[in-house]
PDB file of N, CA and C in Angstrom:
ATOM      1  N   UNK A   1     -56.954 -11.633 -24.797  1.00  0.00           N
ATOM      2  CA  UNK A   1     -56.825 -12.997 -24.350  1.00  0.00           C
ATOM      3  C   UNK A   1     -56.406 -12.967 -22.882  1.00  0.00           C
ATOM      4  N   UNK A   2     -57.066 -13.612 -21.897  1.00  0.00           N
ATOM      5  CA  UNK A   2     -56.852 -13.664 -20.525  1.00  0.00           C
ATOM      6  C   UNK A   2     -56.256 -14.687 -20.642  1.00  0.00           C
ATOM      7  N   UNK A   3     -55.039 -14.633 -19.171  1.00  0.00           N
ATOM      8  CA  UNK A   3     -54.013 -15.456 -18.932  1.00  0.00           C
ATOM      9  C   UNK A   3     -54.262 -16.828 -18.813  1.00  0.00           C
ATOM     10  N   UNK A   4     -55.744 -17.670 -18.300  1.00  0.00           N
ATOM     11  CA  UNK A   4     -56.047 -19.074 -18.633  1.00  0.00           C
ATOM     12  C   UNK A   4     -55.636 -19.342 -20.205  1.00  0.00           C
ATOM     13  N   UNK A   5     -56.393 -18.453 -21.026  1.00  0.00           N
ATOM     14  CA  UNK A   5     -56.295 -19.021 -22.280  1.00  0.00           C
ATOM     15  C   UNK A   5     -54.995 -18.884 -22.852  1.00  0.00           C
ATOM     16  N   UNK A   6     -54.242 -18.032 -22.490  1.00  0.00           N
ATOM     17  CA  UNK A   6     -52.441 -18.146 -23.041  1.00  0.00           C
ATOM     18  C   UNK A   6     -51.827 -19.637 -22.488  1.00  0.00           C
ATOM     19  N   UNK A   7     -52.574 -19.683 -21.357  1.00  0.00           N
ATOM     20  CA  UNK A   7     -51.752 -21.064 -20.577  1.00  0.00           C
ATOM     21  C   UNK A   7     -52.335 -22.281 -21.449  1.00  0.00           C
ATOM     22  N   UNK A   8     -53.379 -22.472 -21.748  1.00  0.00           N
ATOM     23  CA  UNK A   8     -54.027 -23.305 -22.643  1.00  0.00           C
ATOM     24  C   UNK A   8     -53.373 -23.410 -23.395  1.00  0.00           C
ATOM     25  N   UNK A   9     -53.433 -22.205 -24.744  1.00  0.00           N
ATOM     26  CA  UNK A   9     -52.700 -21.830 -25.942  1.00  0.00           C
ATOM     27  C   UNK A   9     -51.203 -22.464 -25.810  1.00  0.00           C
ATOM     28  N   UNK A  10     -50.596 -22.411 -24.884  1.00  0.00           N
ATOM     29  CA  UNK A  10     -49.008 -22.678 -24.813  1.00  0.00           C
ATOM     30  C   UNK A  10     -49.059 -24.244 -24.510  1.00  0.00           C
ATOM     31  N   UNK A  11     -49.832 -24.763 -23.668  1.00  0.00           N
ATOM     32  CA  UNK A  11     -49.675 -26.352 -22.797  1.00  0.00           C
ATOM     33  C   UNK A  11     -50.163 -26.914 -24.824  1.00  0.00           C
ATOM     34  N   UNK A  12     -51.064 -26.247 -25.378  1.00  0.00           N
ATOM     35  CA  UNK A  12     -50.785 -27.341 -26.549  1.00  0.00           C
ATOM     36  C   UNK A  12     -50.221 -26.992 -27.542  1.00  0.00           C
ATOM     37  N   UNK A  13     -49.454 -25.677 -27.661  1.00  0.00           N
ATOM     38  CA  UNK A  13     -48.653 -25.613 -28.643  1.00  0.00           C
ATOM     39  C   UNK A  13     -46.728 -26.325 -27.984  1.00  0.00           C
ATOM     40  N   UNK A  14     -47.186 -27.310 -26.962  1.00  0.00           N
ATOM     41  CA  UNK A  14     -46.053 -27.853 -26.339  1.00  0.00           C
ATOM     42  C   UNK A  14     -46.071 -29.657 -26.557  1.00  0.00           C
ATOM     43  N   UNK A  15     -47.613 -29.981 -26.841  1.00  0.00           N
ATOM     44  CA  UNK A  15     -48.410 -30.911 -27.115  1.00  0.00           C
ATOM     45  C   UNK A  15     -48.397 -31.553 -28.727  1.00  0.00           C
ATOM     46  N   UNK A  16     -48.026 -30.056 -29.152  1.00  0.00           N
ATOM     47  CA  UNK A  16     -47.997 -30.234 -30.717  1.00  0.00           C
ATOM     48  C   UNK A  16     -46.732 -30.592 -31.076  1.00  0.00           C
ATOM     49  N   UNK A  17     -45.653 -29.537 -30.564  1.00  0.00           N
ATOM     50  CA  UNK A  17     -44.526 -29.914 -30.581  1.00  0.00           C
ATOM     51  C   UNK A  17     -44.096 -31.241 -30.270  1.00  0.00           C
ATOM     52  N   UNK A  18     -44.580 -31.497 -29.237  1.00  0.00           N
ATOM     53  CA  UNK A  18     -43.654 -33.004 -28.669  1.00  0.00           C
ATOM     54  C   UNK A  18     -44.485 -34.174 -29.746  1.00  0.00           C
ATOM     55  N   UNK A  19     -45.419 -34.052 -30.222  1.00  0.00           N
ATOM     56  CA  UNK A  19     -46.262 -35.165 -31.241  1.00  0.00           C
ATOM     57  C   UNK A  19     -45.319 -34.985 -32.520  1.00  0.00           C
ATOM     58  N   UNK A  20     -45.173 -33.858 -33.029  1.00  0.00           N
ATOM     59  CA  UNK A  20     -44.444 -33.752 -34.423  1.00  0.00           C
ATOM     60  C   UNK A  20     -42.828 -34.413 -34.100  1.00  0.00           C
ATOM     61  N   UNK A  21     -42.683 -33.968 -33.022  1.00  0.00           N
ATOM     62  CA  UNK A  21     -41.014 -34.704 -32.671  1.00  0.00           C
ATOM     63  C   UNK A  21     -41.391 -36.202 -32.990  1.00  0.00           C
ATOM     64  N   UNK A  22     -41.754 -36.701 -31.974  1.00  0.00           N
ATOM     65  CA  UNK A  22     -42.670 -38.212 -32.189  1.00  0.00           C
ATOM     66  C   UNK A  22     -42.668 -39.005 -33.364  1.00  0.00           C
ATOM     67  N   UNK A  23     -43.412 -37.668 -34.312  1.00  0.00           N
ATOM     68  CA  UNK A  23     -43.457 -38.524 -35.707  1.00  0.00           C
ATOM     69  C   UNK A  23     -42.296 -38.267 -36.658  1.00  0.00           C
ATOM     70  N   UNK A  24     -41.236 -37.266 -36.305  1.00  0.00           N
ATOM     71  CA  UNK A  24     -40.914 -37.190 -36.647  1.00  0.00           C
ATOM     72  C   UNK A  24     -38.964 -38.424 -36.858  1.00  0.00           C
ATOM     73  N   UNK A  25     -39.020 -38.884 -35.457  1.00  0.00           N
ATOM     74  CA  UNK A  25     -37.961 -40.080 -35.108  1.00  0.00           C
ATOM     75  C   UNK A  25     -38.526 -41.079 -35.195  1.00  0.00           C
ATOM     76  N   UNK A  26     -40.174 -41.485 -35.661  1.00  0.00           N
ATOM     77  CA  UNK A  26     -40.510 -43.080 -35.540  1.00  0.00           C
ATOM     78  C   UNK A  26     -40.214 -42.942 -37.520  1.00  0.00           C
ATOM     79  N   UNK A  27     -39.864 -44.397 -37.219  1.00  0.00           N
ATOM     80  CA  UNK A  27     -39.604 -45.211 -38.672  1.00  0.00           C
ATOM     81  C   UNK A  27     -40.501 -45.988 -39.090  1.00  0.00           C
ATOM     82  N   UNK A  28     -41.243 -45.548 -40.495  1.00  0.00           N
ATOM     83  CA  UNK A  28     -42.273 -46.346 -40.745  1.00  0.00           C
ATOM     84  C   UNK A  28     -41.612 -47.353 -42.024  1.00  0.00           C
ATOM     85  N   UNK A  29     -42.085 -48.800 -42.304  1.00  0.00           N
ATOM     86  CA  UNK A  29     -41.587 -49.524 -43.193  1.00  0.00           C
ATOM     87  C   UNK A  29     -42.781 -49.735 -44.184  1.00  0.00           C
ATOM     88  N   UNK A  30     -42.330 -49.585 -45.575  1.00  0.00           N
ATOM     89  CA  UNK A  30     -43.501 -49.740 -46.832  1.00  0.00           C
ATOM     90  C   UNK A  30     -42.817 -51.263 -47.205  1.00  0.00           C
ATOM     91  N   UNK A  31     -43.623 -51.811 -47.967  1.00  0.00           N
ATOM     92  CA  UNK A  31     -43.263 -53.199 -48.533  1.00  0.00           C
ATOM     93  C   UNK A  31     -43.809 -53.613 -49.752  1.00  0.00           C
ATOM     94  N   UNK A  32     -43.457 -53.659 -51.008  1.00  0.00           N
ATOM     95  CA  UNK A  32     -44.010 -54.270 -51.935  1.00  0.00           C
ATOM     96  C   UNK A  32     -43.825 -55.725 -52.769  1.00  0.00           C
ATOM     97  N   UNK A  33     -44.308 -56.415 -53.382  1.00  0.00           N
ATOM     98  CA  UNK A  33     -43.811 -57.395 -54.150  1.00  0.00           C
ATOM     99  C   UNK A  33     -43.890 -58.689 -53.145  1.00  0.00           C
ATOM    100  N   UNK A  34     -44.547 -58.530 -52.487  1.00  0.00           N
ATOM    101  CA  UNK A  34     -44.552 -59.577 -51.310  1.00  0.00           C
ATOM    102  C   UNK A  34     -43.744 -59.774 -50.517  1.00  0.00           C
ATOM    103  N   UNK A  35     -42.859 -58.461 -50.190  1.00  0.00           N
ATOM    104  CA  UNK A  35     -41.716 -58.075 -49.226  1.00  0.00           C
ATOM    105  C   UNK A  35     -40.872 -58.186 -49.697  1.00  0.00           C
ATOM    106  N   UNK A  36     -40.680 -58.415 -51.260  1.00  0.00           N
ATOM    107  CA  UNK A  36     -39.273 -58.408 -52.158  1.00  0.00           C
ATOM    108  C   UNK A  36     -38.684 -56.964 -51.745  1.00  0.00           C
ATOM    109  N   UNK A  37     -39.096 -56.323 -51.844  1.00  0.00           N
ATOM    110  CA  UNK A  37     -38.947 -54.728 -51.506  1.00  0.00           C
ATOM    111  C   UNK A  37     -39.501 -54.300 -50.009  1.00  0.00           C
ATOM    112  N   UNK A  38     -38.022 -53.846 -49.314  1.00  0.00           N
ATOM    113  CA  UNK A  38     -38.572 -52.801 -48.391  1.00  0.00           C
ATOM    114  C   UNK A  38     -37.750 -51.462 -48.225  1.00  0.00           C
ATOM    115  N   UNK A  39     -38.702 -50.756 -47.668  1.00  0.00           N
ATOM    116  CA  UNK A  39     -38.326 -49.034 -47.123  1.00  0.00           C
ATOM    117  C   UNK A  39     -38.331 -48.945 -45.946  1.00  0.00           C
ATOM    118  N   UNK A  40     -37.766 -48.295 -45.763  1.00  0.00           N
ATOM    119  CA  UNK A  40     -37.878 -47.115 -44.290  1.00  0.00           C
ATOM    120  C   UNK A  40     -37.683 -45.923 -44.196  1.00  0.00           C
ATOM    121  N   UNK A  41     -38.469 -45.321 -43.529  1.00  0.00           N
ATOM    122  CA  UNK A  41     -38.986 -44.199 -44.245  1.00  0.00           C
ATOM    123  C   UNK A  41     -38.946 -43.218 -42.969  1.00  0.00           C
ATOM    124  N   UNK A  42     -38.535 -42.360 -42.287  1.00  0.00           N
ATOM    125  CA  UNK A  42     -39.119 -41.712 -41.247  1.00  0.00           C
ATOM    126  C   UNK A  42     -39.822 -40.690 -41.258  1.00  0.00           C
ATOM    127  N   UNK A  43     -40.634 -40.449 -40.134  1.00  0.00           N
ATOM    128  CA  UNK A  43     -41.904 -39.526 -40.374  1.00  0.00           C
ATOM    129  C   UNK A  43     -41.585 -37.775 -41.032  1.00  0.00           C
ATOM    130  N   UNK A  44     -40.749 -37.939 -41.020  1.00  0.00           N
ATOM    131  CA  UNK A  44     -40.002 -36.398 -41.604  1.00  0.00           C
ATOM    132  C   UNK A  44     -39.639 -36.616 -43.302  1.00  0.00           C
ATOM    133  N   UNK A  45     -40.126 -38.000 -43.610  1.00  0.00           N
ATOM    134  CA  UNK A  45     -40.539 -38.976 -45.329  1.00  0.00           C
ATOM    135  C   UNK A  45     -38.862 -38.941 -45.523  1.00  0.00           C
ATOM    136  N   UNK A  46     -37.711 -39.050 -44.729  1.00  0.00           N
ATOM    137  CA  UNK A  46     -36.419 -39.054 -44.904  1.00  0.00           C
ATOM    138  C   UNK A  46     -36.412 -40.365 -45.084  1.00  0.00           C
ATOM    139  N   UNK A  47     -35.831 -41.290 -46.576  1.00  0.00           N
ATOM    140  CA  UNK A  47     -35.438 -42.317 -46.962  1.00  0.00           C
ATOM    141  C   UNK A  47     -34.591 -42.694 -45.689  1.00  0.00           C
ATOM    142  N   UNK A  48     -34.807 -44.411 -44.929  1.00  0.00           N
ATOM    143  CA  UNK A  48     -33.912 -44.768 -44.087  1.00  0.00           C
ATOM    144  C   UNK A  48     -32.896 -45.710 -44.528  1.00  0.00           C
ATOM    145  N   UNK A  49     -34.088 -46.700 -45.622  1.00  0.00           N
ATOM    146  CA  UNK A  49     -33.072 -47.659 -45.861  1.00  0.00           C
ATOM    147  C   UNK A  49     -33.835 -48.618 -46.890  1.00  0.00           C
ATOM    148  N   UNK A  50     -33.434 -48.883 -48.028  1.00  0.00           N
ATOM    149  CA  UNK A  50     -33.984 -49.797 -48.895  1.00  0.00           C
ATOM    150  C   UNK A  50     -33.432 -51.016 -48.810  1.00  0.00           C
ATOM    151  N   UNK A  51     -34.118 -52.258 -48.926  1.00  0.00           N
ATOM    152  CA  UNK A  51     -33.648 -53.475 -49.038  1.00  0.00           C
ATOM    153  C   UNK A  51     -34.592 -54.853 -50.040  1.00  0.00           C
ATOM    154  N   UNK A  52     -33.477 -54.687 -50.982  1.00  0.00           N
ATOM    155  CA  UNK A  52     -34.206 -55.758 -51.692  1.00  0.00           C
ATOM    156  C   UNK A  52     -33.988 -57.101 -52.114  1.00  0.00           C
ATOM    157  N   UNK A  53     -34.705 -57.752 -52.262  1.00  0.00           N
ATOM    158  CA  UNK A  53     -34.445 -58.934 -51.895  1.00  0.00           C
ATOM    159  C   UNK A  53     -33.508 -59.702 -53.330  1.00  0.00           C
ATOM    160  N   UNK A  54     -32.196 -60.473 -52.943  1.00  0.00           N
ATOM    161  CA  UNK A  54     -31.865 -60.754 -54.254  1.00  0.00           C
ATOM    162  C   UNK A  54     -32.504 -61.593 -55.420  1.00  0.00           C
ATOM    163  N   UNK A  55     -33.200 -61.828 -54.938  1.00  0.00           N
ATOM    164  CA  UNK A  55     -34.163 -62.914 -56.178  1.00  0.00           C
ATOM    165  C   UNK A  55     -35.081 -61.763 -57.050  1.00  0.00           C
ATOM    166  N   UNK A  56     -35.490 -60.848 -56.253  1.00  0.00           N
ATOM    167  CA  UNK A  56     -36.317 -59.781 -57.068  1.00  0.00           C
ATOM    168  C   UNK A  56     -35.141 -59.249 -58.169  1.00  0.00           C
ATOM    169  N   UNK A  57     -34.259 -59.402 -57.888  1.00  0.00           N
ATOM    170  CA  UNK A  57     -33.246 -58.918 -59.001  1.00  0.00           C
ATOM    171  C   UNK A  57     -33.016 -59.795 -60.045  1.00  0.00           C
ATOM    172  N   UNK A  58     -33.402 -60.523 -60.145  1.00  0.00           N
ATOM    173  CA  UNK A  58     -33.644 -61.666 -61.218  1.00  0.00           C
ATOM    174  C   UNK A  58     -35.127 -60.902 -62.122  1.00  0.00           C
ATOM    175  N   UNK A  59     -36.191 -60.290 -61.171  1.00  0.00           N
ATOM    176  CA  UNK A  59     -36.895 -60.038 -62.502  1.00  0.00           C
ATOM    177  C   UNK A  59     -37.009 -58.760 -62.958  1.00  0.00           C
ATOM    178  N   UNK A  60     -37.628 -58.426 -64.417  1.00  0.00           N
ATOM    179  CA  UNK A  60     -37.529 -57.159 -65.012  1.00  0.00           C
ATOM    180  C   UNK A  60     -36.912 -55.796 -64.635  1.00  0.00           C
ATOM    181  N   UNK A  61     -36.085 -55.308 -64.649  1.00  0.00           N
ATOM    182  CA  UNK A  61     -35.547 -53.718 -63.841  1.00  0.00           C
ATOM    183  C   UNK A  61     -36.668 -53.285 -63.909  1.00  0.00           C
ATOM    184  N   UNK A  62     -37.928 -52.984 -64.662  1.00  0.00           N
ATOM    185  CA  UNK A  62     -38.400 -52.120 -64.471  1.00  0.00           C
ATOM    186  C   UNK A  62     -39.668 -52.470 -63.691  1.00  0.00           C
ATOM    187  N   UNK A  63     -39.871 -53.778 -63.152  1.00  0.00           N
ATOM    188  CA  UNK A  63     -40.488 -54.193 -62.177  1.00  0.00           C
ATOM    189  C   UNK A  63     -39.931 -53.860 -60.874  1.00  0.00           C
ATOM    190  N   UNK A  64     -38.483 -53.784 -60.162  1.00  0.00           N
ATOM    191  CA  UNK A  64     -37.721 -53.926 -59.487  1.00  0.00           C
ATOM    192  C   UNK A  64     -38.066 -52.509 -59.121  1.00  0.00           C
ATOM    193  N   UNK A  65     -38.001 -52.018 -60.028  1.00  0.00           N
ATOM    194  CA  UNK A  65     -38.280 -50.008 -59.625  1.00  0.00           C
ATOM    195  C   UNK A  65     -39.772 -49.897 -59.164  1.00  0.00           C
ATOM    196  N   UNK A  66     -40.514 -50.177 -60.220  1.00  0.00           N
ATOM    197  CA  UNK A  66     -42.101 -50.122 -59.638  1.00  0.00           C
ATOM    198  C   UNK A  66     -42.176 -50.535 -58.301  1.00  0.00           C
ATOM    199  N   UNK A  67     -41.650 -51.890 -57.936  1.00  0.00           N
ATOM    200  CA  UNK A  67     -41.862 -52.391 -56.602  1.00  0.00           C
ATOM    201  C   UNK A  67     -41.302 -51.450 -55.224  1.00  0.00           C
ATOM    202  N   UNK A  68     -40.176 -50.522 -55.750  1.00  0.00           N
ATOM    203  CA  UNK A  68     -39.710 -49.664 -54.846  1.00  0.00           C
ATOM    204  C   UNK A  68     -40.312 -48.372 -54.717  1.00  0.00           C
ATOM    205  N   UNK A  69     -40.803 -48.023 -55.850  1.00  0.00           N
ATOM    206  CA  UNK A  69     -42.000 -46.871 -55.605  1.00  0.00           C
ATOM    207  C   UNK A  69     -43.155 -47.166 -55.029  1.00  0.00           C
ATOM    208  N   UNK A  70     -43.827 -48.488 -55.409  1.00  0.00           N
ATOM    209  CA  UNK A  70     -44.627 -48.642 -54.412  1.00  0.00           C
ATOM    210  C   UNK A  70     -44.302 -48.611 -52.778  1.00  0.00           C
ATOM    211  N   UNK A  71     -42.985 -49.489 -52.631  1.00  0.00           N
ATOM    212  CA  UNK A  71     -43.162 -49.358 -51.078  1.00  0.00           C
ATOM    213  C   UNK A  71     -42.595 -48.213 -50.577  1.00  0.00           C
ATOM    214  N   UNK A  72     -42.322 -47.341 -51.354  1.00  0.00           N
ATOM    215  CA  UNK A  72     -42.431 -45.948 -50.867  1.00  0.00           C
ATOM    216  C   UNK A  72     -43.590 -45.503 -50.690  1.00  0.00           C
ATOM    217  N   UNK A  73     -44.524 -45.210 -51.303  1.00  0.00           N
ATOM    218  CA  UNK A  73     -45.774 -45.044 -50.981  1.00  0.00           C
ATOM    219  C   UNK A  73     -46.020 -45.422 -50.230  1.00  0.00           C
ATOM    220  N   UNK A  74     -46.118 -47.108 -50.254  1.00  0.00           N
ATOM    221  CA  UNK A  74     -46.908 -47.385 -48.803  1.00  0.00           C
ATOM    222  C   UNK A  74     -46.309 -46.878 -47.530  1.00  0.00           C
ATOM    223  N   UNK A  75     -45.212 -46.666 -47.417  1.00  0.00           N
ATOM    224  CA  UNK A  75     -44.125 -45.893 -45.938  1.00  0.00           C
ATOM    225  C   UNK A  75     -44.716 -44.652 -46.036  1.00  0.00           C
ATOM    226  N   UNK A  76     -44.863 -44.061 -47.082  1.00  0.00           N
ATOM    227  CA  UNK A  76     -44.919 -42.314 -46.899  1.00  0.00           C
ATOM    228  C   UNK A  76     -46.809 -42.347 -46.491  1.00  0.00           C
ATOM    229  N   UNK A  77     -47.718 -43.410 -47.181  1.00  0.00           N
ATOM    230  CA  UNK A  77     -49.045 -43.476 -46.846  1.00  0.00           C
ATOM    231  C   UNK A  77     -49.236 -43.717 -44.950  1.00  0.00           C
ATOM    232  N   UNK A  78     -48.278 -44.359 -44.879  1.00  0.00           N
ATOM    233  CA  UNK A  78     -48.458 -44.487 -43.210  1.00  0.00           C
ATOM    234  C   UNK A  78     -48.003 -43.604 -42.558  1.00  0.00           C
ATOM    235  N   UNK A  79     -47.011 -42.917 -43.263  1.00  0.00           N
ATOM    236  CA  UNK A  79     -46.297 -41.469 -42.386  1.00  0.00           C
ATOM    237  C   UNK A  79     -47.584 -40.619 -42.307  1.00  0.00           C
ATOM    238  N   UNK A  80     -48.586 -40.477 -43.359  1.00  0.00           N
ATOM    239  CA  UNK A  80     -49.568 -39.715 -43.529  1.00  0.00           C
ATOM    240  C   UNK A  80     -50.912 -39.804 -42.619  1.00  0.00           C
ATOM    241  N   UNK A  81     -50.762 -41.118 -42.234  1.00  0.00           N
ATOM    242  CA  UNK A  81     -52.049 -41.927 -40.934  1.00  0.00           C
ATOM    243  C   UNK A  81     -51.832 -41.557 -40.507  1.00  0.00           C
ATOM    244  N   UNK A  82     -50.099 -41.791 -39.517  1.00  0.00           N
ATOM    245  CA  UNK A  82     -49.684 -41.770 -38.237  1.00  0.00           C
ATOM    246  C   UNK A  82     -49.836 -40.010 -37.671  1.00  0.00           C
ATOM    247  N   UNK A  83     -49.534 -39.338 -38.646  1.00  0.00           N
ATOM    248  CA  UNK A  83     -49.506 -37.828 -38.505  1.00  0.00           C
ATOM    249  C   UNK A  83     -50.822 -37.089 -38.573  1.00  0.00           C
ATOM    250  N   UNK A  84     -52.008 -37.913 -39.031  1.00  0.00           N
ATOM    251  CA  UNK A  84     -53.302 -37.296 -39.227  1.00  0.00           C
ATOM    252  C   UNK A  84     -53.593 -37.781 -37.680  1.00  0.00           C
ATOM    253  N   UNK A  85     -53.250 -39.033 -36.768  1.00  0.00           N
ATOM    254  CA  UNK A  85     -53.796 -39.807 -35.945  1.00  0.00           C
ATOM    255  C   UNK A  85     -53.219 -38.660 -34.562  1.00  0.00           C
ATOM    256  N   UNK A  86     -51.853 -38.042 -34.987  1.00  0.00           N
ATOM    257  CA  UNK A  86     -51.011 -37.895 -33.788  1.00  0.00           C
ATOM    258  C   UNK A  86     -51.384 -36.111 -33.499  1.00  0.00           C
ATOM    259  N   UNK A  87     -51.855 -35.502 -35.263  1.00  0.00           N
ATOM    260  CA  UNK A  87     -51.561 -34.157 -35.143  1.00  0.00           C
ATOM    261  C   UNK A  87     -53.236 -33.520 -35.575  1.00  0.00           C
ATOM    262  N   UNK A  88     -53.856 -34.518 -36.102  1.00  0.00           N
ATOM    263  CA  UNK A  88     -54.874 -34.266 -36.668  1.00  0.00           C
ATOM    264  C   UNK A  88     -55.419 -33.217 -35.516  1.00  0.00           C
ATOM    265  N   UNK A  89     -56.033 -33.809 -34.416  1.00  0.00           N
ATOM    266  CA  UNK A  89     -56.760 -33.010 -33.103  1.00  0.00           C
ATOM    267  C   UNK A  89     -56.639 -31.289 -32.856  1.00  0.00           C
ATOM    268  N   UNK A  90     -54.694 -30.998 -33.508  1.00  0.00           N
ATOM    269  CA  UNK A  90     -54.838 -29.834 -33.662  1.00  0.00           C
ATOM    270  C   UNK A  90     -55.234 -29.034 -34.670  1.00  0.00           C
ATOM    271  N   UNK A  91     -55.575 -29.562 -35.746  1.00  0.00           N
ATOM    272  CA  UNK A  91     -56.471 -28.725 -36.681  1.00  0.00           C
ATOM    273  C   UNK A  91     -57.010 -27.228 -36.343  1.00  0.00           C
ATOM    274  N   UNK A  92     -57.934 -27.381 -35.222  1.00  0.00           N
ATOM    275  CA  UNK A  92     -58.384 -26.628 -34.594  1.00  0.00           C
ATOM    276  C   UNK A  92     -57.594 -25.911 -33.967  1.00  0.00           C
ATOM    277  N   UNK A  93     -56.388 -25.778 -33.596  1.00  0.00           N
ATOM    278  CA  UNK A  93     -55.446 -24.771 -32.715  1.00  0.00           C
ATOM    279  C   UNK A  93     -56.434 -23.783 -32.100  1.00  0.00           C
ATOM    280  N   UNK A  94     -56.761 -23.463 -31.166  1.00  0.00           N
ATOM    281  CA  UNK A  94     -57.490 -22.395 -31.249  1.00  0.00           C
ATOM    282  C   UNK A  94     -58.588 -22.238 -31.036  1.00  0.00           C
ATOM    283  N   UNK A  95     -59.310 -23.110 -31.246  1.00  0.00           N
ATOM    284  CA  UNK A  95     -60.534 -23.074 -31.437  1.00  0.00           C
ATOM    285  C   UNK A  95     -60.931 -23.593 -29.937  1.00  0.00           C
ATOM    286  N   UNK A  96     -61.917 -22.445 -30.021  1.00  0.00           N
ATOM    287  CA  UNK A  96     -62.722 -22.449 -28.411  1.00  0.00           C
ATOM    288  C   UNK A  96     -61.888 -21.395 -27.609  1.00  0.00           C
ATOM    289  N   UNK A  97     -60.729 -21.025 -27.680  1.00  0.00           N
ATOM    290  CA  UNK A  97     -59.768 -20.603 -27.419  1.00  0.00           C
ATOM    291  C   UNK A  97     -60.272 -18.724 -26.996  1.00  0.00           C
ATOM    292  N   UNK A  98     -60.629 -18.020 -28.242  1.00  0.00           N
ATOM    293  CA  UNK A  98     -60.802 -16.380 -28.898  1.00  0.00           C
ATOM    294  C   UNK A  98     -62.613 -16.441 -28.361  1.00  0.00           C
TER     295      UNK A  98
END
């Protein structure tokens, strides 16, 4: 490997790094039940903060749970966009590179 391509190799394994940091401090929010339920979720899928709404506590517990697994999903489904959108490109590491 000649020294262009180490410099390459390094400028985006610095590129990669600073994107995974990125996703890793933004906070994504899931919502279910018509926002009876929310999450926050950060891109590292670390629970931030649940909040539910008190009227949803009026119906079924075991609706109340479903609604919080869903908007987990939906937080952890967007952690999964945001990280295909931010990190996807490096797939390839390399490539063109050897």
């Amino acid at each position: 490997m000649n020294q262009q391509q180490m410099m390459k190799l390094r400028k985006m394994q610095k590129q990669m790094m600073e994107a995974q940091e990125k996703l890793e401090s933004t906070v994504f929010t899931g919502t279910a039940g018509g926002g009876a339920v929310k999450v926050e979720v950060r891109g590292d899928h670390e629970v931030v903060s649940v909040t539910i709404d008190p009227e949803a506590l009026e119906d079924d517990i075991e609706m109340v749970q479903d609604m919080i697994v869903s908007a987990l999903n939906d937080a952890n489904k967007k952690v999964e966009a945001e990280s295909q959108k931010l990190l996807g490109g490096f797939g390839g590491l390399g490539g063109g590179l050897f």
